[in-house]
N, C-alpha and C. Protein backbone atom coordinates (compact mmCIF):
# COMPACT_ATOMS: atom_id res chain seq x y z
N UNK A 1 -7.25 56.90 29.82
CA UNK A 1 -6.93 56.06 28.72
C UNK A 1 -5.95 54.98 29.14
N UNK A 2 -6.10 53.57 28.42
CA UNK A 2 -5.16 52.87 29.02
C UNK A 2 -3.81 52.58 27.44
N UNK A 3 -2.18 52.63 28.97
CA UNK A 3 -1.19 53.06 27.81
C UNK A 3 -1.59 51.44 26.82
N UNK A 4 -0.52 52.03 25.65
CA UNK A 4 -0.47 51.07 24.35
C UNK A 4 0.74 50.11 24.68
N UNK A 5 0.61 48.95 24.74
CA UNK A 5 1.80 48.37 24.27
C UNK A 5 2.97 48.81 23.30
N UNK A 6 4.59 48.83 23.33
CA UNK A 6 5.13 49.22 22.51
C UNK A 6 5.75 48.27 22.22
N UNK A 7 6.57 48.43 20.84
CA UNK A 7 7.66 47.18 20.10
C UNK A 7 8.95 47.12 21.39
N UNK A 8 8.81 47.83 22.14
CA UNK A 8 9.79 47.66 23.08
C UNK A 8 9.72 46.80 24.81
N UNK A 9 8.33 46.65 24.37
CA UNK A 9 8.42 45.77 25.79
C UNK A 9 8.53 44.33 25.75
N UNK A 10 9.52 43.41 26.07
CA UNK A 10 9.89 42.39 25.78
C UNK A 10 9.30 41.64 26.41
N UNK A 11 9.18 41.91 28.03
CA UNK A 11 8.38 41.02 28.79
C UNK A 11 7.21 40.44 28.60
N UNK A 12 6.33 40.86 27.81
CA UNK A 12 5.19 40.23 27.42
C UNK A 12 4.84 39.11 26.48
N UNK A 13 4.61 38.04 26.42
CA UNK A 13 4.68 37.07 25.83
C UNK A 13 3.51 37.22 24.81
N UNK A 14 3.23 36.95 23.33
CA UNK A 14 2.44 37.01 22.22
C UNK A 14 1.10 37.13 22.71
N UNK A 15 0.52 36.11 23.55
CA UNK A 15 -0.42 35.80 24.28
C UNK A 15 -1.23 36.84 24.90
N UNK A 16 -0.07 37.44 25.90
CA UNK A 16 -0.32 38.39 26.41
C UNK A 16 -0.70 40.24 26.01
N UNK A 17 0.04 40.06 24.71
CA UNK A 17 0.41 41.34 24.05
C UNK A 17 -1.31 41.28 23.11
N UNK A 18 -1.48 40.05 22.67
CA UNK A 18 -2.82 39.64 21.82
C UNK A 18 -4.20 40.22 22.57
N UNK A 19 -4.26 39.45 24.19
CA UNK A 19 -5.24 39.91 24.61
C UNK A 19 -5.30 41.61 25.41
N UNK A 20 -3.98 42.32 25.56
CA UNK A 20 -4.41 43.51 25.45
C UNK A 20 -4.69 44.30 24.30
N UNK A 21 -4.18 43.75 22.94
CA UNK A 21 -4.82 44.68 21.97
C UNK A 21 -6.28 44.18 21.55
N UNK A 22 -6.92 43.14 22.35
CA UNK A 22 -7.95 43.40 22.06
C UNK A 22 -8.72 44.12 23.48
N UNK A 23 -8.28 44.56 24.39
CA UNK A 23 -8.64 45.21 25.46
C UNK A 23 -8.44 46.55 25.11
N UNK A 24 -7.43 47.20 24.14
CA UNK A 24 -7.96 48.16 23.06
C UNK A 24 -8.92 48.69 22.01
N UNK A 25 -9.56 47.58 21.61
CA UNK A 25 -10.82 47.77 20.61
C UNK A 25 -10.31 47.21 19.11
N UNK A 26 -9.01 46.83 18.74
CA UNK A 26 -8.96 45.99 17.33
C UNK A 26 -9.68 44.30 18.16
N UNK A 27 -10.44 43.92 16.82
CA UNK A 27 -10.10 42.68 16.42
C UNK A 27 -8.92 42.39 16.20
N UNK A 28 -9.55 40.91 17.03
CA UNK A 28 -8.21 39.47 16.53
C UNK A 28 -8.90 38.38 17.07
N UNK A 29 -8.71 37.42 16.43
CA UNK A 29 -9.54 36.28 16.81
C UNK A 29 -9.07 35.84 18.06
N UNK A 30 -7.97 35.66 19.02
CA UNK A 30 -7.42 35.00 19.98
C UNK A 30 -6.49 34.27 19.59
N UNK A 31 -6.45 33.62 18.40
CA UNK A 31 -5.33 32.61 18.53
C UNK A 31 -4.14 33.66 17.60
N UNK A 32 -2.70 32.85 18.24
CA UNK A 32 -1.63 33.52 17.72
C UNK A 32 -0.78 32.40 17.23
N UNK A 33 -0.27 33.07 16.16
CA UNK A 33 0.50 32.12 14.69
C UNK A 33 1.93 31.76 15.63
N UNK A 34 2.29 30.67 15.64
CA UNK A 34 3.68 30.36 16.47
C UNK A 34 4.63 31.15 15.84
N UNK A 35 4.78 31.58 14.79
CA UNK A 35 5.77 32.01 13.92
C UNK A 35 5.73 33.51 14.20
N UNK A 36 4.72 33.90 14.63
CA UNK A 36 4.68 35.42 14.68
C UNK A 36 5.28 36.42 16.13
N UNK A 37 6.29 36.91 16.17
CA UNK A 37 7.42 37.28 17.34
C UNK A 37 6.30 38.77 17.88
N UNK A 38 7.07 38.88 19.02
CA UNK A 38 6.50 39.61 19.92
C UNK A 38 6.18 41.05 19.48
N UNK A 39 7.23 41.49 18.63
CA UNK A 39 6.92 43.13 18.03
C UNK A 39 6.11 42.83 17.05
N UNK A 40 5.50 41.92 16.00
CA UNK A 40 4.74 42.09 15.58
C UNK A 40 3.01 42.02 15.94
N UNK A 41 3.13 41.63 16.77
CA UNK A 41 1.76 41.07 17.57
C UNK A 41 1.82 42.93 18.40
N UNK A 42 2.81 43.50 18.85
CA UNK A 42 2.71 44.92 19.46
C UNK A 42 2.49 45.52 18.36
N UNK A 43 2.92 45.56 17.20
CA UNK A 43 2.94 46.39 16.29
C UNK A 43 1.39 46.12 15.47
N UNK A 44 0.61 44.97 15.60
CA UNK A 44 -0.67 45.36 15.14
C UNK A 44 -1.82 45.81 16.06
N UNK A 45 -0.78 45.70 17.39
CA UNK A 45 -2.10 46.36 19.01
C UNK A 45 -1.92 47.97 18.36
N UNK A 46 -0.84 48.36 17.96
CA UNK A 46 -0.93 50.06 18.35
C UNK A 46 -1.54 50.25 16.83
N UNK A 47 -1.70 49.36 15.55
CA UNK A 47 -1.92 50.01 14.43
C UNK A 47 -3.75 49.15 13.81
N UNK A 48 -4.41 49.68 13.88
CA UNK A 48 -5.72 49.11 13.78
C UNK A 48 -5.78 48.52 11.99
N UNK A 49 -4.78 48.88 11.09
CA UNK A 49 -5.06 48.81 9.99
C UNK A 49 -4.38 47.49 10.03
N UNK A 50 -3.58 47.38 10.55
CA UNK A 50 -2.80 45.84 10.33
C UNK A 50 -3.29 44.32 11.03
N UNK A 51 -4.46 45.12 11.70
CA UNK A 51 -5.03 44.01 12.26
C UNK A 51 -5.60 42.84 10.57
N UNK A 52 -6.40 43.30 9.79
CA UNK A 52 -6.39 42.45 8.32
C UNK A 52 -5.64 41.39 7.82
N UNK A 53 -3.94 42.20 8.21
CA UNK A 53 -3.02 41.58 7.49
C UNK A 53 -2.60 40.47 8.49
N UNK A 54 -2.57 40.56 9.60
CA UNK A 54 -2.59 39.57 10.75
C UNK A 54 -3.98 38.49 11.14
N UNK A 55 -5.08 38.80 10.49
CA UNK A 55 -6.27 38.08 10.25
C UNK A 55 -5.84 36.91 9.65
N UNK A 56 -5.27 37.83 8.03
CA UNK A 56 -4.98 36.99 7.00
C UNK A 56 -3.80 35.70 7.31
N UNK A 57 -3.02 36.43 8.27
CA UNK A 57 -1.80 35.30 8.04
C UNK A 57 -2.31 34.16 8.97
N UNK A 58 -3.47 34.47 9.63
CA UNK A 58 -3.88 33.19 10.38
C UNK A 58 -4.46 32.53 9.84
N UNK A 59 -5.30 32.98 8.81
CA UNK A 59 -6.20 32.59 7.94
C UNK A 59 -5.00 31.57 7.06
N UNK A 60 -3.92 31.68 6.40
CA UNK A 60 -3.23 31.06 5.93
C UNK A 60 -2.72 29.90 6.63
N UNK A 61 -2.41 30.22 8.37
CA UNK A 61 -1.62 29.25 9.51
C UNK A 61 -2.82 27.90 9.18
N UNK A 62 -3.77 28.73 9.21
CA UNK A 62 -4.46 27.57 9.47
C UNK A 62 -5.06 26.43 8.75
N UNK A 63 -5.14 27.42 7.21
CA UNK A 63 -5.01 26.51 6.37
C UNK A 63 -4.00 25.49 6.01
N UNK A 64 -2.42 26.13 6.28
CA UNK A 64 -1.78 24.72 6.40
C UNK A 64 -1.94 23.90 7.38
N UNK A 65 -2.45 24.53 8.70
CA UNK A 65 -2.51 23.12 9.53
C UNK A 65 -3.41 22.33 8.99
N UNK A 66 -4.90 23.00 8.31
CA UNK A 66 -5.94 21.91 8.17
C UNK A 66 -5.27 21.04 7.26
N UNK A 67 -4.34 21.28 5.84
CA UNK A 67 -3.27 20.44 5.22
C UNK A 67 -2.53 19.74 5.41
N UNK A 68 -2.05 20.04 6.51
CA UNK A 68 -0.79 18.78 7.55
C UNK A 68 -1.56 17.93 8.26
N UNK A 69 -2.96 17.78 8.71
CA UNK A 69 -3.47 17.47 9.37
C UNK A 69 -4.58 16.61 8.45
N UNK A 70 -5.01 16.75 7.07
CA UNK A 70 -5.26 15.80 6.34
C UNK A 70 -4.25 15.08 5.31
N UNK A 71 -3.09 15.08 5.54
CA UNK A 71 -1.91 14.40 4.99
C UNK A 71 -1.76 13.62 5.81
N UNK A 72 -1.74 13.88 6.99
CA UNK A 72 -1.96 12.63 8.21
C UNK A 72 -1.85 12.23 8.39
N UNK A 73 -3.55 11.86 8.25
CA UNK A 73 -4.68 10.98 8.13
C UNK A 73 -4.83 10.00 7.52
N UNK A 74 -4.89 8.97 7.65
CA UNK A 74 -5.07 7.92 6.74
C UNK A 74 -6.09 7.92 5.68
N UNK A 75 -6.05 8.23 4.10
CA UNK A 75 -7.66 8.20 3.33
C UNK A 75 -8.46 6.80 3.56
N UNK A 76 -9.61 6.64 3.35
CA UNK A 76 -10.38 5.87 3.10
C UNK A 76 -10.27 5.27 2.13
N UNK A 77 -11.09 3.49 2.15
CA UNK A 77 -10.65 3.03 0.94
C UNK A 77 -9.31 2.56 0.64
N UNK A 78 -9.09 1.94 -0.81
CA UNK A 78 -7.82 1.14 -0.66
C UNK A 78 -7.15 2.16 -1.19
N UNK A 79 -5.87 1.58 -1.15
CA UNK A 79 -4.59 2.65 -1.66
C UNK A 79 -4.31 2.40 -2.65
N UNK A 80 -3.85 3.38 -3.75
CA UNK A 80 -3.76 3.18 -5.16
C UNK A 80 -2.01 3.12 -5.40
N UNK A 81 -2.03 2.39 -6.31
CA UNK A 81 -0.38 1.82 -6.40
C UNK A 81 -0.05 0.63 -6.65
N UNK A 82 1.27 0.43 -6.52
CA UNK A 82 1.29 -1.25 -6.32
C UNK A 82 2.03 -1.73 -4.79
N UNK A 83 1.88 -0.50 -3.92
CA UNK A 83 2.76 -0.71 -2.68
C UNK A 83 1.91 -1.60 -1.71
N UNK A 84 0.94 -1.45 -2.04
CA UNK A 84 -0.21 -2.52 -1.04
C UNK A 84 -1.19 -3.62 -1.77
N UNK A 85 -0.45 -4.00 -2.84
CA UNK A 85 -1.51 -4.80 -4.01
C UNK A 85 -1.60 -5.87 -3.06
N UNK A 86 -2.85 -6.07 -3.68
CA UNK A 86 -3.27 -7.61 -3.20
C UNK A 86 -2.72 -8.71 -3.92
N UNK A 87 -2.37 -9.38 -2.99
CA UNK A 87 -1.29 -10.94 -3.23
C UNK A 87 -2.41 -11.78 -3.75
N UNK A 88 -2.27 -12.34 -4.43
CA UNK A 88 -2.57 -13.97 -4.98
C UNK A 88 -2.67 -14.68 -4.13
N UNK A 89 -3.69 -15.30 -4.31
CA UNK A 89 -4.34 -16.47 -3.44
C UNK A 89 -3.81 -18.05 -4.48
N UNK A 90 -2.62 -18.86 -3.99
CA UNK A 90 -2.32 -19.42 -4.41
C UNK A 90 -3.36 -21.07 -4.07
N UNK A 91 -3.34 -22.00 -4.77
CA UNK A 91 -4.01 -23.32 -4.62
C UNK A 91 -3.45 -24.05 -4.50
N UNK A 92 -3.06 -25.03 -3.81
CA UNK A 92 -1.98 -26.31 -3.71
C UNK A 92 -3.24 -27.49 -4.21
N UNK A 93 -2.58 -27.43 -5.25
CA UNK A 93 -2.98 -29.24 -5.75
C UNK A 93 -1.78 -30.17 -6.22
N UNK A 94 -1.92 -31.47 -5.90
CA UNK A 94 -0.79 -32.18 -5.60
C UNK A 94 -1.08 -33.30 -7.08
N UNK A 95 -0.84 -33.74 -7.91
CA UNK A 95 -1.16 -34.87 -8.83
C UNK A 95 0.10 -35.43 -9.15
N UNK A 96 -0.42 -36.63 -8.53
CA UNK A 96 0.46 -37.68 -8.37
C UNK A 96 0.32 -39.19 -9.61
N UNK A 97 1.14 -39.41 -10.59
CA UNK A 97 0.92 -40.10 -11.62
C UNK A 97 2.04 -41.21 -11.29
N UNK A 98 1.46 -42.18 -11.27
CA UNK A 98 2.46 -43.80 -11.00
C UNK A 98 2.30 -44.83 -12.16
N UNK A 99 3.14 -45.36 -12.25
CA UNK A 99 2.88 -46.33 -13.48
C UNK A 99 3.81 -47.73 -13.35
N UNK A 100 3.36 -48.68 -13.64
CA UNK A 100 4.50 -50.27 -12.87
C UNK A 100 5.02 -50.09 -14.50
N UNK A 101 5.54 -51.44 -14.18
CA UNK A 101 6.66 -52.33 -15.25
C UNK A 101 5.46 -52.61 -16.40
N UNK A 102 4.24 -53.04 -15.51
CA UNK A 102 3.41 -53.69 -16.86
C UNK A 102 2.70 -52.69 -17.21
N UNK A 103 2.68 -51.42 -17.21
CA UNK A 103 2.18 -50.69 -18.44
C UNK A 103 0.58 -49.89 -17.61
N UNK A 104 0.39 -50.22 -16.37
CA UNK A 104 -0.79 -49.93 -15.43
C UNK A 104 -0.41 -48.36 -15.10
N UNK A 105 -0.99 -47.31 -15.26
CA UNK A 105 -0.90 -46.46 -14.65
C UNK A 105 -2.41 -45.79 -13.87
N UNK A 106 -1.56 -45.24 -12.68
CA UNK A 106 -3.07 -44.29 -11.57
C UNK A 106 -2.82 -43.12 -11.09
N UNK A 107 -3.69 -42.42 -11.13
CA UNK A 107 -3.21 -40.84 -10.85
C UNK A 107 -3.75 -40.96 -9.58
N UNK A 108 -3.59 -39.86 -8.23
CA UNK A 108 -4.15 -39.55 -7.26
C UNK A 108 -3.96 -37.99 -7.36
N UNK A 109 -4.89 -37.30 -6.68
CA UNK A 109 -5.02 -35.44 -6.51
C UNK A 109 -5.68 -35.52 -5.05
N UNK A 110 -4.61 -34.76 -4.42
CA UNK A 110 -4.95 -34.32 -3.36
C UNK A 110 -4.87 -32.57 -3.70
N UNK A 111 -5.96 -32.20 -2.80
CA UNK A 111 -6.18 -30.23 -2.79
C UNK A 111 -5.56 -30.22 -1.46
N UNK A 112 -4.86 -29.33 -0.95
CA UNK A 112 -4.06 -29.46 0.83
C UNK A 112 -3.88 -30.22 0.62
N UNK A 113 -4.38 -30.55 2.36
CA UNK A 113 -3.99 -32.13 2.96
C UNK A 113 -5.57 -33.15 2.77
N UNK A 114 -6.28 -32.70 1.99
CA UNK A 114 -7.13 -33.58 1.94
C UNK A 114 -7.29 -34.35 0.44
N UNK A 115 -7.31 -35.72 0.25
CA UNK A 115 -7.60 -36.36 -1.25
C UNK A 115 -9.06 -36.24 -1.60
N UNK A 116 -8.83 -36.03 -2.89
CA UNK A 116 -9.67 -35.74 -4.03
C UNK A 116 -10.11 -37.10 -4.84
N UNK A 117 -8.98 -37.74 -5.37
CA UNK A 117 -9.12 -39.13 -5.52
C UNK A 117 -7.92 -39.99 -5.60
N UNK A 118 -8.44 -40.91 -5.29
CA UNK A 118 -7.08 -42.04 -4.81
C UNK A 118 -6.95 -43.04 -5.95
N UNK A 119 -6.16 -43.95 -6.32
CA UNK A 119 -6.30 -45.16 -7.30
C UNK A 119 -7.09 -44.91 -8.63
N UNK A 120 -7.05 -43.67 -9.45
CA UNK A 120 -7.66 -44.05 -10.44
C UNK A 120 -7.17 -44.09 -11.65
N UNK A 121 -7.76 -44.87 -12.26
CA UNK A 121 -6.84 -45.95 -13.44
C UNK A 121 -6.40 -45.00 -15.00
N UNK A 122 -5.41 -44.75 -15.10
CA UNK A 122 -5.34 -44.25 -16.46
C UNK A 122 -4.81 -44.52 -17.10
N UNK A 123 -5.05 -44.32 -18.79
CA UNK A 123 -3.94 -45.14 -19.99
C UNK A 123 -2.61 -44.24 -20.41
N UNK A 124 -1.67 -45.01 -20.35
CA UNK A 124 -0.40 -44.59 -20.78
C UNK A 124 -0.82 -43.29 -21.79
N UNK A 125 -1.24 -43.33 -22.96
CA UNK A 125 -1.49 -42.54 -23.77
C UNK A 125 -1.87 -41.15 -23.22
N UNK A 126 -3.15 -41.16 -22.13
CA UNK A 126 -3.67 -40.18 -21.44
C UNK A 126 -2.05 -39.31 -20.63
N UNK A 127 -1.60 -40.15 -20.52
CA UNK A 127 -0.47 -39.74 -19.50
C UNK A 127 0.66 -39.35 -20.35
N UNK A 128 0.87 -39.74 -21.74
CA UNK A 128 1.58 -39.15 -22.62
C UNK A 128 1.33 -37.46 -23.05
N UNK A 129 -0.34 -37.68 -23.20
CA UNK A 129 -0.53 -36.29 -23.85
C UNK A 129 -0.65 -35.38 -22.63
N UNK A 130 -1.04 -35.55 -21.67
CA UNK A 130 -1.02 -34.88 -20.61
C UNK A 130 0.71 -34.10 -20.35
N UNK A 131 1.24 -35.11 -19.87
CA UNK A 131 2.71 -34.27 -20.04
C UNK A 131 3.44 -33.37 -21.22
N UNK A 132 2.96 -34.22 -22.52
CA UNK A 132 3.35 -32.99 -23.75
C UNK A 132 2.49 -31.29 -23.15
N UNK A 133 0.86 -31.47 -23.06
CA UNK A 133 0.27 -30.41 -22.74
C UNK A 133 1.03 -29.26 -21.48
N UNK A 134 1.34 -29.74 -20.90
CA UNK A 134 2.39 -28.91 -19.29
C UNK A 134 3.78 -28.44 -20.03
N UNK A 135 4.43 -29.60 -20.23
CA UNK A 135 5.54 -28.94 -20.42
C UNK A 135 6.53 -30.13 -21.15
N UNK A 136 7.65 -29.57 -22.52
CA UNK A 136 8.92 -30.67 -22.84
C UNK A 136 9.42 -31.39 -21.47
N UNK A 137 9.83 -30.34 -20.78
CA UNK A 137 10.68 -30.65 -19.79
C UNK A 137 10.25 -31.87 -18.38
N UNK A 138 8.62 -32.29 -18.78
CA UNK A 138 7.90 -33.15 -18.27
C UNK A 138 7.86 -34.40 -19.31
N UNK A 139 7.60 -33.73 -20.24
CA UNK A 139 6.93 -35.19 -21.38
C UNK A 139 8.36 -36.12 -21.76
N UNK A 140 9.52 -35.61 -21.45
CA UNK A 140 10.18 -36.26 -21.89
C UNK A 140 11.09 -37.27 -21.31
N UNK A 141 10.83 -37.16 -20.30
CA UNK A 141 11.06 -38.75 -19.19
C UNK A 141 9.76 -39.47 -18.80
N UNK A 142 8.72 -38.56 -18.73
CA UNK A 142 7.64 -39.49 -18.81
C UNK A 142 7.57 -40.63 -20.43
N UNK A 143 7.69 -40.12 -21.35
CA UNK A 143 7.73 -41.20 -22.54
C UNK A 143 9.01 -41.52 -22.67
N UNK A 144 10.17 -41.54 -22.16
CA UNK A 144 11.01 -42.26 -21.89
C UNK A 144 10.65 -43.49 -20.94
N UNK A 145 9.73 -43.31 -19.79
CA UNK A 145 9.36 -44.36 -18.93
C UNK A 145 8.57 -45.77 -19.81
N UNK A 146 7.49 -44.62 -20.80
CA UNK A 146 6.54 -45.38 -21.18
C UNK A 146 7.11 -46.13 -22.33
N UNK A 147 7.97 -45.50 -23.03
CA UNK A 147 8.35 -46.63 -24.13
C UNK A 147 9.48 -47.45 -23.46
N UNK A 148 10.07 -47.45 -22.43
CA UNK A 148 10.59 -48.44 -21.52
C UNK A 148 9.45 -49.76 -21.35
N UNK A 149 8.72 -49.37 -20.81
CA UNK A 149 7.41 -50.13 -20.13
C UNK A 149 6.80 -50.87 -21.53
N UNK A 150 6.74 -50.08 -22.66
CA UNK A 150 6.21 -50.40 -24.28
C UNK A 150 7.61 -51.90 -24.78
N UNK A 151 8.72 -51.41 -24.47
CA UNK A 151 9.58 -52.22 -25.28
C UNK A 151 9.28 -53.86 -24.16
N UNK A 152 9.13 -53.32 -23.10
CA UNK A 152 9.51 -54.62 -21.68
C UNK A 152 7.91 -55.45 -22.01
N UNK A 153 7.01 -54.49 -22.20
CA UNK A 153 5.35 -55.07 -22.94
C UNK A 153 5.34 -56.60 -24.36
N UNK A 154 6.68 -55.58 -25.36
CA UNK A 154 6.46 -56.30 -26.58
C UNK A 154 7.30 -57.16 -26.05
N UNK A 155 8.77 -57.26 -25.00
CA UNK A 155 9.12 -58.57 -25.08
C UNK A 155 8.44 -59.56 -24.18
N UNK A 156 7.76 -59.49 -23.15
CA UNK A 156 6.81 -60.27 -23.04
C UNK A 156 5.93 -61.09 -23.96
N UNK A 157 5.14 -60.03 -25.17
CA UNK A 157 4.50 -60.30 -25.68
C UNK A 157 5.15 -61.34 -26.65
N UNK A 158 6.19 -61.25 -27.12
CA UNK A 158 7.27 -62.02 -27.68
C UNK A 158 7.41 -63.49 -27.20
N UNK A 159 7.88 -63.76 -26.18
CA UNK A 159 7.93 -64.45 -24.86
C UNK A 159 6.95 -65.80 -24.96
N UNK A 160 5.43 -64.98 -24.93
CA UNK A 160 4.25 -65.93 -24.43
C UNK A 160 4.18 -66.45 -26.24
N UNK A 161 4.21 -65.71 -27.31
CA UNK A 161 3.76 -65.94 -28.38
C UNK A 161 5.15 -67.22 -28.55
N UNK A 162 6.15 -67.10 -28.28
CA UNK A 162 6.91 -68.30 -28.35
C UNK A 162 6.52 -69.66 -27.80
N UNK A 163 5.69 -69.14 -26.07
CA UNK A 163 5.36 -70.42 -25.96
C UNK A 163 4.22 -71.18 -26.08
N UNK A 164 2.93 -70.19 -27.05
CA UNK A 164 2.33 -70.60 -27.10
C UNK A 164 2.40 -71.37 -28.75
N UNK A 165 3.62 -71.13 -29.40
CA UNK A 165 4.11 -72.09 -30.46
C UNK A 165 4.48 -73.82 -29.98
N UNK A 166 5.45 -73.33 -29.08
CA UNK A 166 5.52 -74.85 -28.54
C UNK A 166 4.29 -75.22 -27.92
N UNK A 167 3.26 -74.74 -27.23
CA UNK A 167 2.36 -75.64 -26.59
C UNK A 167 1.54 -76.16 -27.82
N UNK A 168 1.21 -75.50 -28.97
CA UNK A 168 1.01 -75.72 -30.20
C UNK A 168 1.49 -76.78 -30.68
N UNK A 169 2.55 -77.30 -30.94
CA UNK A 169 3.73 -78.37 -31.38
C UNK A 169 3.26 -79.67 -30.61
N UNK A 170 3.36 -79.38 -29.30
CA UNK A 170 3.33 -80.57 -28.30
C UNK A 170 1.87 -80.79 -28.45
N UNK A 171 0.66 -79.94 -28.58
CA UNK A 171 -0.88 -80.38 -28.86
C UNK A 171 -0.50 -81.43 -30.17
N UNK A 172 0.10 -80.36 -31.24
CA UNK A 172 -0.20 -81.24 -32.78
C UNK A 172 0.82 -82.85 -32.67
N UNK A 173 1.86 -82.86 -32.09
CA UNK A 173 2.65 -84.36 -31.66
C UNK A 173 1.33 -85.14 -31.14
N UNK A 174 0.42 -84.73 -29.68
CA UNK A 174 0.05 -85.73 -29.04
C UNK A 174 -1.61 -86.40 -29.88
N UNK A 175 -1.81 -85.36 -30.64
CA UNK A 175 -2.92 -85.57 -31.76
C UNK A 175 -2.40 -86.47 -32.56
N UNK A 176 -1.55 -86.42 -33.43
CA UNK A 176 -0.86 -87.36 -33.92
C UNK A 176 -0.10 -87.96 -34.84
């Protein structure tokens, strides 16, 4: 007969103690639980009933590894949360509104760096309601500009209507 391993022999490493109790006749699968110390691995070579309970605890080892080992892992698919949301795709458009002394205004829109349209002609009014629509904090130096441009309009208009009184005068003198 060959002797039994006892809880007293230290020299033998888990490994070792594993594959003589199966050179005894218990099952054991081969692999040994890191956690499991040397007298217990002797203590299920000499006792055939405890081989089960040492099945089982591998049966458990290993289920947490397969658990640590799909925690991992990276899942498939996107990640739910807001730690990886997708950013906004922002648009740069540029609109550019100019307007002279005499009351002419032109917008240009560039998208990036490329124009959309250059020089095109719009009425004060358009450019009034446009800025109310965006925002106070727009509309209200823009129609500050425009009734600038409105008052500098009527005194012109003032201006020519004066002299087209005198050219009036000097026609009706040279008539006669």
């Amino acid at each position: 007969m060959n002797p039994e391993p006892t809880a007293e022999s230290t020299d033998e490493t888990p490994a070792e103690a594993t594959a003589q109790s199966g050179a005894t006749g218990t099952t054991e699968t081969g692999t040994t639980d890191p956690g499991t110390t040397e007298a217990q691995s002797a203590t299920s070579a000499q006792d055939g009933t405890s081989t089960e309970s040492a099945a089982a605890e591998s049966a458990e080892s290993a289920e947490s590894a397969e658990s640590a080992e799909t925690e991992s892992k990276p899942k498939r698919g996107r990640p739910k949360g807001g730690a990886n949301a997708r950013k906004t795709r922002t648009v740069e458009l540029t609109l550019t509104v100019t307007g002279t002394a005499d009351g002419e205004w032109q917008a240009e829109l560039k998208h990036g760096s490329k124009w959309v349209t250059r020089g095109l002609a719009v009425t004060a009014s358009a450019v009034s309601r446009a800025a109310k629509e965006l925002h106070d904090e727009l509309s209200n130096p823009i129609d500050e500009v425009i009734n600038a441009a409105k008052e500098q309009q009527a005194a012109k208009v003032a201006e020519l209507e004066a002299q087209l009184e005198a050219a009036k005068k000097q026609l009706a003198e040279l008539e006669g």
